[in-house]
N, C-alpha and C. Protein backbone atom coordinates (compact mmCIF):
# COMPACT_ATOMS: atom_id res chain seq x y z
N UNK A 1 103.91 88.74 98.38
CA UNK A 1 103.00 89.86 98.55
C UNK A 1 101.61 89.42 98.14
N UNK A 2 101.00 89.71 99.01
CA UNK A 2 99.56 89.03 98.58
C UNK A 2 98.50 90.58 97.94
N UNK A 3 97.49 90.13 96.68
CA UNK A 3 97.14 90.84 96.20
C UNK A 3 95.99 91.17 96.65
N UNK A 4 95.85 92.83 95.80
CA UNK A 4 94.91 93.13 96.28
C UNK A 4 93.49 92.73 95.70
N UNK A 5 92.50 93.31 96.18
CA UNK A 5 91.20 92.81 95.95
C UNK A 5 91.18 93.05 94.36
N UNK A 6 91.19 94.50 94.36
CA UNK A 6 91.49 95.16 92.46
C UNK A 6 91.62 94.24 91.06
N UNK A 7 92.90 93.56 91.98
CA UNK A 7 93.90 92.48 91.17
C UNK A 7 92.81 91.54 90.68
N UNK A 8 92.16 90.81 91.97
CA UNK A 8 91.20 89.79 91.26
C UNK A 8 90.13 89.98 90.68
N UNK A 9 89.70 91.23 90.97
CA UNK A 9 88.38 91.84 89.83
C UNK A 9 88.87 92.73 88.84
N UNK A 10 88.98 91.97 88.20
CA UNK A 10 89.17 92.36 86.87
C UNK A 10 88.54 93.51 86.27
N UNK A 11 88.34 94.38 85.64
CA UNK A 11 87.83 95.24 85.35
C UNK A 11 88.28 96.42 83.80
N UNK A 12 87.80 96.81 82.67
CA UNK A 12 88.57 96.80 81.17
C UNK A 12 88.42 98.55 81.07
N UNK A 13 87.93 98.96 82.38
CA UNK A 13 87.97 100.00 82.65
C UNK A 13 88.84 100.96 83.68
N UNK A 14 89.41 102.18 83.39
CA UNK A 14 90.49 102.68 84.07
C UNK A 14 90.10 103.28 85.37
N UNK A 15 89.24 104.22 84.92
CA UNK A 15 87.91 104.53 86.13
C UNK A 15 87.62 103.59 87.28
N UNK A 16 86.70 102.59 86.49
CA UNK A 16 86.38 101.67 87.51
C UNK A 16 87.56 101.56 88.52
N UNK A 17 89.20 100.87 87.81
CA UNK A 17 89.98 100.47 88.43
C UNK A 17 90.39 101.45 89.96
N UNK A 18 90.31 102.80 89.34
CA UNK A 18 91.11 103.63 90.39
C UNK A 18 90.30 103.61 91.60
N UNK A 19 88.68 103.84 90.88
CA UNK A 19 87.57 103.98 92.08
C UNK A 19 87.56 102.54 93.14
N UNK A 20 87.72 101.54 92.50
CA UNK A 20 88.14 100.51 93.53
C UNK A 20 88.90 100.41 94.43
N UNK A 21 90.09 101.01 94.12
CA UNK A 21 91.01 101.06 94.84
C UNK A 21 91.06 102.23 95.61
N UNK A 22 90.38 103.28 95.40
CA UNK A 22 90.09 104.09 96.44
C UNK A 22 89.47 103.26 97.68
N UNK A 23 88.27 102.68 96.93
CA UNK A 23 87.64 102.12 97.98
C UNK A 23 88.35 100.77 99.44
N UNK A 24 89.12 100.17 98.72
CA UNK A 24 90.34 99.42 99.18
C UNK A 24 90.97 100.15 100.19
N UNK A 25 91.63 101.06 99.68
CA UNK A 25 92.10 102.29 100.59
C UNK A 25 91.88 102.53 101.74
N UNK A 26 90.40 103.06 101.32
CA UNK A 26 89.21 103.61 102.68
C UNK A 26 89.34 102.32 103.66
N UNK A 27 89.01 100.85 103.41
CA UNK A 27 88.58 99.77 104.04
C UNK A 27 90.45 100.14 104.83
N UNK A 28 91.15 99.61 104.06
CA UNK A 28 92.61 99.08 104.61
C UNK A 28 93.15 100.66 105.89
N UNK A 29 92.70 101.84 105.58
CA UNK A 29 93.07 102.84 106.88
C UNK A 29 92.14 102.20 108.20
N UNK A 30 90.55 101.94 107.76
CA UNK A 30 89.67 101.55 108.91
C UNK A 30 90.60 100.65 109.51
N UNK A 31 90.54 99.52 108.50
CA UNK A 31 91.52 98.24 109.71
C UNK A 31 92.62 98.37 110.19
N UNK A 32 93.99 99.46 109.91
CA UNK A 32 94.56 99.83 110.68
C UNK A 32 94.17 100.74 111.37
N UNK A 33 93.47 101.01 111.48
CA UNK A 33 92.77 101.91 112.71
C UNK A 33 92.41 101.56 113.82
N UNK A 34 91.71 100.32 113.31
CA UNK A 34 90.78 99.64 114.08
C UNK A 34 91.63 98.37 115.00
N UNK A 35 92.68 97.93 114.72
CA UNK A 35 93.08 96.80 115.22
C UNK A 35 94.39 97.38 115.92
N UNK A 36 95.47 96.68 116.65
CA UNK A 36 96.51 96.85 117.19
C UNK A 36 97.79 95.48 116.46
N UNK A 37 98.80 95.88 117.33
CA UNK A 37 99.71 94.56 117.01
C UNK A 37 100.05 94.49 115.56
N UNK A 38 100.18 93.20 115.53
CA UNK A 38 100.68 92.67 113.97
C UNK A 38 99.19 92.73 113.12
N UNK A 39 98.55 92.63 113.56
CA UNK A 39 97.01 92.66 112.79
C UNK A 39 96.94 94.45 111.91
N UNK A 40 97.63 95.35 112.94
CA UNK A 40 97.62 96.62 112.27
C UNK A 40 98.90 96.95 111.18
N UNK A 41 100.05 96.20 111.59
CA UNK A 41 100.97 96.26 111.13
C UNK A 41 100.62 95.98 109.37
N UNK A 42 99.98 94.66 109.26
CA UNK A 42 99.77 93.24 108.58
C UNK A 42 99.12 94.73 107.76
N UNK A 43 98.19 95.34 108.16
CA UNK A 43 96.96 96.16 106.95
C UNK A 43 97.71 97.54 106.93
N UNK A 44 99.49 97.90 107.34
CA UNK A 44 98.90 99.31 107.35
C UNK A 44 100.59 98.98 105.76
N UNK A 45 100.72 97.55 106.22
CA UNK A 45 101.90 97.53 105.00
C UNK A 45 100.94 97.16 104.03
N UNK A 46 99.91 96.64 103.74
CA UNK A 46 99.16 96.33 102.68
C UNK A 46 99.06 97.71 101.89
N UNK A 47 98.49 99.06 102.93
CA UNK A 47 97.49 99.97 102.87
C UNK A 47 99.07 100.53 101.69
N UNK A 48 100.09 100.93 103.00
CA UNK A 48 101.40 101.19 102.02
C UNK A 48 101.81 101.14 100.85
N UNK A 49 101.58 99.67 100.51
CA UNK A 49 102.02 99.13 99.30
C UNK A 49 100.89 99.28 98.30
N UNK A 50 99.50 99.39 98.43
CA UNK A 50 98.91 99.95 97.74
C UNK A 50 98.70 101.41 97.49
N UNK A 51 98.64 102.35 98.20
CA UNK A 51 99.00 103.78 97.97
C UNK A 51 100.18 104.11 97.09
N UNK A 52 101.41 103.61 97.49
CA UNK A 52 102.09 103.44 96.81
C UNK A 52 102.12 103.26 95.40
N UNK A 53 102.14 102.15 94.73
CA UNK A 53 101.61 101.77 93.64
C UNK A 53 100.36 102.89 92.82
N UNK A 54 99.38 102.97 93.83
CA UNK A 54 97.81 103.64 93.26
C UNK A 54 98.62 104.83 92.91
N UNK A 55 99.35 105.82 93.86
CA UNK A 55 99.81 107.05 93.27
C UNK A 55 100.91 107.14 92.35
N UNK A 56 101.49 106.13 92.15
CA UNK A 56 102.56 106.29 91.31
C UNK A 56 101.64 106.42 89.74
N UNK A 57 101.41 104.87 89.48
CA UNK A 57 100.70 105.18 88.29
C UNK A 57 99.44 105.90 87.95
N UNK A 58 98.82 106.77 88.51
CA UNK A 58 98.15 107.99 88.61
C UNK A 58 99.03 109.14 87.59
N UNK A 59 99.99 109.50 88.79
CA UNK A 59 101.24 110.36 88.25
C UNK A 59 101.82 109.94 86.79
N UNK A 60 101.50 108.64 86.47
CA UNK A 60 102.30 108.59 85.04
C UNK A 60 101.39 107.96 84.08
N UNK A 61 100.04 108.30 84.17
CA UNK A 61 98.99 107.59 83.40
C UNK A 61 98.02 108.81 83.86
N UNK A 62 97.17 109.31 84.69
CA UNK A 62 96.02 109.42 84.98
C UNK A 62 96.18 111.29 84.93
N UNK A 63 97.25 111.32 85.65
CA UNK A 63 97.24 113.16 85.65
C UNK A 63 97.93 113.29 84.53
N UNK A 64 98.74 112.98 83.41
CA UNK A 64 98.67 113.20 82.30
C UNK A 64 97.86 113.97 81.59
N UNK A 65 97.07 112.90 81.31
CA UNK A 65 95.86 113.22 80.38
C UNK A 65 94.96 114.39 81.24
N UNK A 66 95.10 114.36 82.03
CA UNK A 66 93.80 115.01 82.81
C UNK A 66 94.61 116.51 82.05
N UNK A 67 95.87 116.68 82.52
CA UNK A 67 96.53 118.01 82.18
C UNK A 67 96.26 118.41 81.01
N UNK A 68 96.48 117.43 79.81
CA UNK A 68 96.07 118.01 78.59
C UNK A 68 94.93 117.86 78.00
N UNK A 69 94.10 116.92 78.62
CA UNK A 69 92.94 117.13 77.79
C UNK A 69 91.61 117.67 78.66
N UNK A 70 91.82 118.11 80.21
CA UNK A 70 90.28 118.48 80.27
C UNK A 70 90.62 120.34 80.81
N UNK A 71 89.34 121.21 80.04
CA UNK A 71 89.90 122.31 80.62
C UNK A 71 90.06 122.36 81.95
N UNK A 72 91.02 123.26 82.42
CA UNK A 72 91.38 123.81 83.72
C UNK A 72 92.15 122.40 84.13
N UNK A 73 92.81 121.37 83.31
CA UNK A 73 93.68 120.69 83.82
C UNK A 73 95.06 120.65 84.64
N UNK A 74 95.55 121.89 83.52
CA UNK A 74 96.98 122.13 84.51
C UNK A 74 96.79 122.58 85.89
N UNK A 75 95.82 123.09 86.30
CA UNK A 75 95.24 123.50 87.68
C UNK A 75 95.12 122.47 88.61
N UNK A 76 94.27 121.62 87.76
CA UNK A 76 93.73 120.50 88.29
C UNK A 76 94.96 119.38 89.33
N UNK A 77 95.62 118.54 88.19
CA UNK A 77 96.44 118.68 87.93
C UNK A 77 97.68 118.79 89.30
N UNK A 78 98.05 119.92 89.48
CA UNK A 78 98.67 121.02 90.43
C UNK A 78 98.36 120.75 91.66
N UNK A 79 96.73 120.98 91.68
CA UNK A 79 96.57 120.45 93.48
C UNK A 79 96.80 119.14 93.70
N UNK A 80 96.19 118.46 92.58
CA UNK A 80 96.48 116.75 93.36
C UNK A 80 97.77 116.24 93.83
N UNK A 81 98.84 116.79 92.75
CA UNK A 81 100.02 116.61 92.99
C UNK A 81 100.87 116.78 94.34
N UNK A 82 100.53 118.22 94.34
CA UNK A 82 100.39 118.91 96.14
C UNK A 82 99.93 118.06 96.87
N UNK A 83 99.28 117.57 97.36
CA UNK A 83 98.04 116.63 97.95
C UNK A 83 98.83 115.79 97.73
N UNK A 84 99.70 115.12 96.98
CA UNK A 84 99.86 113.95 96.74
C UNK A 84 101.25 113.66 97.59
N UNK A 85 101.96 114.71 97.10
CA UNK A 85 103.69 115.38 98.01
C UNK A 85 103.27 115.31 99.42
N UNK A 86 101.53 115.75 99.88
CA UNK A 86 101.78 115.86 101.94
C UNK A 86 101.27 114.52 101.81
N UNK A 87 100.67 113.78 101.44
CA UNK A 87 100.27 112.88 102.00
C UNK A 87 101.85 111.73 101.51
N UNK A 88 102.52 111.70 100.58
CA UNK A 88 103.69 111.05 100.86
C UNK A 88 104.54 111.14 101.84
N UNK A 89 104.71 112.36 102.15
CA UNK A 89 105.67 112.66 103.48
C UNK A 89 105.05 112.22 104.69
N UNK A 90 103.91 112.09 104.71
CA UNK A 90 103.40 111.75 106.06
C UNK A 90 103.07 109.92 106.37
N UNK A 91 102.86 109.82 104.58
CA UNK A 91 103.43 108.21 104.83
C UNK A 91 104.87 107.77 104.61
N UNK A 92 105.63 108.31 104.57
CA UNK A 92 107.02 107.99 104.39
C UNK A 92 107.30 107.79 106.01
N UNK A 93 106.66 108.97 106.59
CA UNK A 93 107.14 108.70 108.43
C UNK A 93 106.29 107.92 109.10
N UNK A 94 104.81 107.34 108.69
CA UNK A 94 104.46 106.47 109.32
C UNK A 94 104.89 104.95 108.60
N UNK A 95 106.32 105.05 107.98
CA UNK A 95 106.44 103.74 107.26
C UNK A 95 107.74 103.35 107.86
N UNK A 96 107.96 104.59 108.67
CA UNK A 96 109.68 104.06 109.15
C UNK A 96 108.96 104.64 111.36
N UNK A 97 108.10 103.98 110.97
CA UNK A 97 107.78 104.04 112.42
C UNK A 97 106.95 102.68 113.10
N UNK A 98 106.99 102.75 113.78
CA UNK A 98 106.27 101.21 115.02
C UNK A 98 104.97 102.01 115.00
N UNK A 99 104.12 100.51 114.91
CA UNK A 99 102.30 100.87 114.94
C UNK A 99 101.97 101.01 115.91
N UNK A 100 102.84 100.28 116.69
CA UNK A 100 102.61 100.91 118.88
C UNK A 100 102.86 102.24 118.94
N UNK A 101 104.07 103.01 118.66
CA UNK A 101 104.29 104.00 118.58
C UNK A 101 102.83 104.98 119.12
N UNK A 102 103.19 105.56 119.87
CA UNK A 102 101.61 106.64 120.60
C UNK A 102 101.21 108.05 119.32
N UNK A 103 102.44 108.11 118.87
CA UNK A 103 102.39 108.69 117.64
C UNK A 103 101.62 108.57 116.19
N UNK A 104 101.91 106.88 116.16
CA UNK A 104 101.45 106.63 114.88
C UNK A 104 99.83 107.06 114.83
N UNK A 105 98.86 106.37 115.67
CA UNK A 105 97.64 106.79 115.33
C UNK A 105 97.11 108.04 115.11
N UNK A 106 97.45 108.88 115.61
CA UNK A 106 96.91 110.23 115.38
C UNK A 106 97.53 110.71 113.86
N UNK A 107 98.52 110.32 113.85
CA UNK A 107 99.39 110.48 112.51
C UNK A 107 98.57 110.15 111.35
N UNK A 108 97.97 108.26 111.55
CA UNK A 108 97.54 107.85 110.36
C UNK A 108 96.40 108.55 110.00
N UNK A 109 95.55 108.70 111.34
CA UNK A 109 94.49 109.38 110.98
C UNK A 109 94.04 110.58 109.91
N UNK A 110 95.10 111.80 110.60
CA UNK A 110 95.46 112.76 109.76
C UNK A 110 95.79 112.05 108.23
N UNK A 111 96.44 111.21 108.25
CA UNK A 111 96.45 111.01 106.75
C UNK A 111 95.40 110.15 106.11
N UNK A 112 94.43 109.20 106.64
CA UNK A 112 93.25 109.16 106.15
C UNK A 112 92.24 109.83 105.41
N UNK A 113 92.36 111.04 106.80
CA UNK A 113 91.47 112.42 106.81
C UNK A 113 91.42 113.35 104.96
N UNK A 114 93.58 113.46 104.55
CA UNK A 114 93.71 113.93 104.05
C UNK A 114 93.63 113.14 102.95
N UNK A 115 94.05 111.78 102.37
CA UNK A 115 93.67 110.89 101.26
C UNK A 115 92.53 110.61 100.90
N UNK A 116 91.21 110.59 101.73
CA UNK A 116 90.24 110.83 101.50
C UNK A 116 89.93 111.69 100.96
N UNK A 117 90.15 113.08 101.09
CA UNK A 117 89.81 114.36 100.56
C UNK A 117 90.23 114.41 99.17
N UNK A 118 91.64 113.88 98.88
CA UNK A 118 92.18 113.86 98.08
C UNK A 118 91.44 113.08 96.54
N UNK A 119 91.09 111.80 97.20
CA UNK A 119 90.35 110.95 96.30
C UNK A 119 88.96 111.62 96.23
N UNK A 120 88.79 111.88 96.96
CA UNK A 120 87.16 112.54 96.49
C UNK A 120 87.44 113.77 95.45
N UNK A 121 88.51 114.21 95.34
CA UNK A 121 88.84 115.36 94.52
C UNK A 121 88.84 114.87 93.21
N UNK A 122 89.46 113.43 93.69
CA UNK A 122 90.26 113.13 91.79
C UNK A 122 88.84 112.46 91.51
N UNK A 123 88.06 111.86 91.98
CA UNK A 123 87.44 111.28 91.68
C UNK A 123 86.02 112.33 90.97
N UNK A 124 85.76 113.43 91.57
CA UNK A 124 85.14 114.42 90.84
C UNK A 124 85.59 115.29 90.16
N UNK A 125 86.68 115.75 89.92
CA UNK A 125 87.43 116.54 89.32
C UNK A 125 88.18 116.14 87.93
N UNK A 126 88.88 114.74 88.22
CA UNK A 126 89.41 114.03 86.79
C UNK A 126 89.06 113.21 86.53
N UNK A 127 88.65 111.94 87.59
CA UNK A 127 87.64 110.63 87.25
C UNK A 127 86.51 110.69 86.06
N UNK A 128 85.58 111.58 86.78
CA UNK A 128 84.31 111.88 86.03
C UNK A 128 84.31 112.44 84.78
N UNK A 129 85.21 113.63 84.81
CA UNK A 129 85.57 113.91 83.32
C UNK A 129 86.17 113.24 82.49
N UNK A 130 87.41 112.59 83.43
CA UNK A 130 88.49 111.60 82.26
C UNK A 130 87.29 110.55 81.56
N UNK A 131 86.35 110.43 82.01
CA UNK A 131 85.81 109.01 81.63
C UNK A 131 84.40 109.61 80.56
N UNK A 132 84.16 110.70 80.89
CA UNK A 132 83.39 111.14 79.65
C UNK A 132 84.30 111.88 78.36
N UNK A 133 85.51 111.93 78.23
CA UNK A 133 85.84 112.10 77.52
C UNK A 133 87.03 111.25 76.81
N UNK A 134 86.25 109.78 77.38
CA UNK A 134 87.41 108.70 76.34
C UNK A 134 86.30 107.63 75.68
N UNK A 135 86.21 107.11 75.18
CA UNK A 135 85.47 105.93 74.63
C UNK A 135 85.45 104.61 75.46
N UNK A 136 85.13 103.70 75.49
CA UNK A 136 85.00 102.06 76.44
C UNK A 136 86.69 101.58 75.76
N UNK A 137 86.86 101.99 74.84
CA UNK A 137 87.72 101.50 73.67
C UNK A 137 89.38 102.25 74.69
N UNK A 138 89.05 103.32 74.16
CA UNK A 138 90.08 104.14 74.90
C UNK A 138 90.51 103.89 76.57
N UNK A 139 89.72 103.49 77.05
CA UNK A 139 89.56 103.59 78.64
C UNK A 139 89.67 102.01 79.07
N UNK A 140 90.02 101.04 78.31
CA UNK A 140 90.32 99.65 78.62
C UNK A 140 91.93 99.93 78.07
N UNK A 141 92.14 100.70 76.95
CA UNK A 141 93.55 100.31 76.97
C UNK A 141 94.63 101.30 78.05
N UNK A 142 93.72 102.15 78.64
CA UNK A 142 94.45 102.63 80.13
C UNK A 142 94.45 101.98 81.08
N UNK A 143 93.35 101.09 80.95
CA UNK A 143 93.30 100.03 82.47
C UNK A 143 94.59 99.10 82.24
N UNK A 144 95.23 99.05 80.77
CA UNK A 144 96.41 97.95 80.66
C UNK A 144 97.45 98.61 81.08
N UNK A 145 97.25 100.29 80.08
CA UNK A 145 98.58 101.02 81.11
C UNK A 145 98.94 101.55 81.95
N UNK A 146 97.26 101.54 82.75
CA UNK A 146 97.60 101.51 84.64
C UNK A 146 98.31 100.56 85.15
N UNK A 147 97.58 98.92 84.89
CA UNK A 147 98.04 97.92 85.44
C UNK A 147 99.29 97.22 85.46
N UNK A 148 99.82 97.86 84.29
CA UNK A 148 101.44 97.91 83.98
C UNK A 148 102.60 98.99 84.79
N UNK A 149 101.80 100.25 85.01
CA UNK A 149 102.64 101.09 85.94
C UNK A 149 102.50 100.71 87.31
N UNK A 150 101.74 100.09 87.45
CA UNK A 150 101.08 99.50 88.94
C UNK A 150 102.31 98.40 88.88
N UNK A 151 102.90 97.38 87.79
CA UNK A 151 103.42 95.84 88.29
C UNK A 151 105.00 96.40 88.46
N UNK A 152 105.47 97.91 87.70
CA UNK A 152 106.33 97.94 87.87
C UNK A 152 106.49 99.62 89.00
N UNK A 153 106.00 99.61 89.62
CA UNK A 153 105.72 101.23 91.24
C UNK A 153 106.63 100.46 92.01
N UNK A 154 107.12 101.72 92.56
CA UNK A 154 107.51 101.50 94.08
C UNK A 154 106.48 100.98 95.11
N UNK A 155 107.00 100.76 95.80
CA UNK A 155 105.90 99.65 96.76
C UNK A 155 106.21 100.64 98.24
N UNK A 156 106.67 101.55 98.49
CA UNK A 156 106.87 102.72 99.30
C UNK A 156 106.67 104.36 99.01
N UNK A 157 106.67 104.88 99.60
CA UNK A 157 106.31 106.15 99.28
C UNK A 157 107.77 106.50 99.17
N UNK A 158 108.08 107.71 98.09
CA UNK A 158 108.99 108.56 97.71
C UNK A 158 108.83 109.94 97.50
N UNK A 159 108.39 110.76 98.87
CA UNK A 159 108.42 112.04 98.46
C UNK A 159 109.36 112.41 97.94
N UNK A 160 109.06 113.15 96.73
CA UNK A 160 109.56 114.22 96.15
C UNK A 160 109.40 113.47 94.40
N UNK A 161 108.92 112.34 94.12
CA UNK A 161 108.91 111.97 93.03
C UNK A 161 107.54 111.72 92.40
N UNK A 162 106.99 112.59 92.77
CA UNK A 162 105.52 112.88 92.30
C UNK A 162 105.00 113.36 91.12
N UNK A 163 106.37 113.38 90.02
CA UNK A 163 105.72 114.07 89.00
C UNK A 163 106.59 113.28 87.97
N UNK A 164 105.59 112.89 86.96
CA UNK A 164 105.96 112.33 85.41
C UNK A 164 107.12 111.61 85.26
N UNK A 165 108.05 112.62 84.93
CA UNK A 165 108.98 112.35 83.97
C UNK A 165 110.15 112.32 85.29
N UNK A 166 110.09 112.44 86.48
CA UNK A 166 110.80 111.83 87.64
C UNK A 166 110.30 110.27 88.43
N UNK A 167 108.54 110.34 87.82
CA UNK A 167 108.22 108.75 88.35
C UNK A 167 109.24 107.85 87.31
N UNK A 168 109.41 108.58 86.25
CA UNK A 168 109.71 107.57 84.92
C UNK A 168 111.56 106.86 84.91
N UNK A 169 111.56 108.21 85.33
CA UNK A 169 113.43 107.94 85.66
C UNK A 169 114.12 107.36 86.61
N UNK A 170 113.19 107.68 87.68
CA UNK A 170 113.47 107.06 89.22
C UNK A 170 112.89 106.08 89.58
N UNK A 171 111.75 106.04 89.48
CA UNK A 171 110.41 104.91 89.59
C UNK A 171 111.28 103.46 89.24
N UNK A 172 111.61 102.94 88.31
CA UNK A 172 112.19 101.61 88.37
C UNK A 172 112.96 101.19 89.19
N UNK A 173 113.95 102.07 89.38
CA UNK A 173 114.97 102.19 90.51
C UNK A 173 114.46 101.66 91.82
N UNK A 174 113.38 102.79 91.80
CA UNK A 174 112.81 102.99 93.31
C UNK A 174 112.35 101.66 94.11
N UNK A 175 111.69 101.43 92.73
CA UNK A 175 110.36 99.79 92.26
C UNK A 175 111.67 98.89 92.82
N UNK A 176 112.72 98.69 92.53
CA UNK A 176 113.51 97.43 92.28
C UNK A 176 114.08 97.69 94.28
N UNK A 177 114.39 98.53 94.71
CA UNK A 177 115.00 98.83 96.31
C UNK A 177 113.44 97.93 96.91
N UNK A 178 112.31 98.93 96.90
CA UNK A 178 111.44 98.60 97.04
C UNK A 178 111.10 96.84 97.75
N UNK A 179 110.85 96.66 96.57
CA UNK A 179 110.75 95.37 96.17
C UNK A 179 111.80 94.40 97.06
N UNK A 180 112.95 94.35 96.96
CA UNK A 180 114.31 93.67 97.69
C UNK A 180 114.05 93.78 99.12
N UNK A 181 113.40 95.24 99.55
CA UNK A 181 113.63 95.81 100.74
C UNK A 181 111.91 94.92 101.47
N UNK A 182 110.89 94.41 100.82
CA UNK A 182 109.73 93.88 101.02
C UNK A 182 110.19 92.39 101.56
N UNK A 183 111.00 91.56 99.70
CA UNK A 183 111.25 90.57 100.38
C UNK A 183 112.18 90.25 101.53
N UNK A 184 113.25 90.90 102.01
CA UNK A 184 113.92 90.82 103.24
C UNK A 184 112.90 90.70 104.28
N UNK A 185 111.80 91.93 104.30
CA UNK A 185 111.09 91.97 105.54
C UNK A 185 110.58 90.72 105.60
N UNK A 186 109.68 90.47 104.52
CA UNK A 186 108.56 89.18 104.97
C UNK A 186 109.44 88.26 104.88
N UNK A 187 110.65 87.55 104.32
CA UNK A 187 111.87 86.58 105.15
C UNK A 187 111.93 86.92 106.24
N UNK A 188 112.02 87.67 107.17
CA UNK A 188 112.63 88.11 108.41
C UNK A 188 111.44 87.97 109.54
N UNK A 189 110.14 87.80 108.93
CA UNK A 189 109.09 87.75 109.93
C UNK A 189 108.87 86.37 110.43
C-alpha cells in the first residue's frame, strides 16, 4: 500500500493532520473523476483507503473530545456522525462496484459533493475550536493518537460502525479482513 502524502509530512499537530488530509481527499475524488480505466480505479482505492482510515480515527479520537469539551458538542457531534453513516453507505457501494460502471460516476460525485460539505463542517465547527482549546503540547500528543488509530482502521468503509465504542470493538477486526482482503487484491493485479 503506498502512502499517503500526510504520512510523509510529518506534522506534531492534530489539526494540521486532519486538514491535510481533507485536502488529499479533495485532490484524490478530482482524479477519480477526472481519469477512466485503471488510472481511476488506482485513485478511487487510494481515495477509499484513505477515507476510510481518516473517518475511523476521527470517530475514536477527534469527535470525542469535541463531544465533551466544546459547547453544543453533543449536537455537533450528532450531525457529523450522520454525515458520516451516508457518506459510508454510499462508499461501501461504490467499493463493491466497477469504475466503468455508468453508475459509478454520478454516484462518486454525489459523494464528493457530500464529503466536502462534511469536512468543511468539521473543519469549522470542531477543527477550529478543538485547536483553540488544547495547547501545542496537548495537540501533538493527538497527532500520535490519530496516527495510531489511523495504522490500526479499516481500510474500507463499514457502515454502521461509526461510533466510539463500536469503532473500538469491531474496528480491529474490521482493520485485520480489511487488510488480508487489500493484500489478495494487489497479488491478484
Amino acid at each position: 500500500m503506498s502512502m499517503s502524502r500526510t504520512d510523509l509530512t510529518e506534522t506534531d499537530d492534530v489539526i494540521d493532520i486532519l486538514i491535510r488530509q481533507h485536502s488529499e481527499i479533495r485532490d484524490l475524488f478530482l482524479t477519480a473523476l477526472r481519469s477512466t480505466g485503471a488510472e481511476r480505479a488506482e485513485a478511487f482505492g487510494r481515495l477509499v483507503r484513505l477515507l476510510a482510515v481518516h473517518e475511523t480515527a476521527e470517530q475514536e479520537i477527534v469527535h470525542p473530545l469535541a463531544r465533551r469539551t466544546l459547547p453544543g458538542g453533543e449536537g455537533i457531534v450528532e450531525d457529523r456522525l450522520h454525515e458520516e453513516h451516508q457518506a459510508d453507505t454510499m462508499l461501501a457501494e461504490l467499493d463493491g462496484m466497477d469504475p466503468d460502471d455508468p453508475r459509478f460516476e454520478p454516484l462518486l460525485e454525489k459523494l464528493r459533493a457530500d464529503v466536502m460539505t462534511h469536512a468543511r463542517a468539521e473543519e469549522r465547527y470542531e477543527f477550529t475550536r478543538l485547536s483553540a482549546e488544547f495547547t501545542d503540547a496537548q495537540r501533538k500528543g493527538l497527532a500520535a493518537a490519530l496516527r495510531a488509530a489511523q495504522a490500526m482502521a479499516p481500510t474500507h468503509p463499514h457502515p454502521g460502525v461509526e461510533r466510539p465504542a463500536a469503532n473500538l470493538m469491531a474496528g480491529p477486526f474490521l482493520a485485520l479482513a480489511d487488510r488480508v482482503r487489500d493484500m489478495i487484491r494487489d497479488a491478484m493485479k
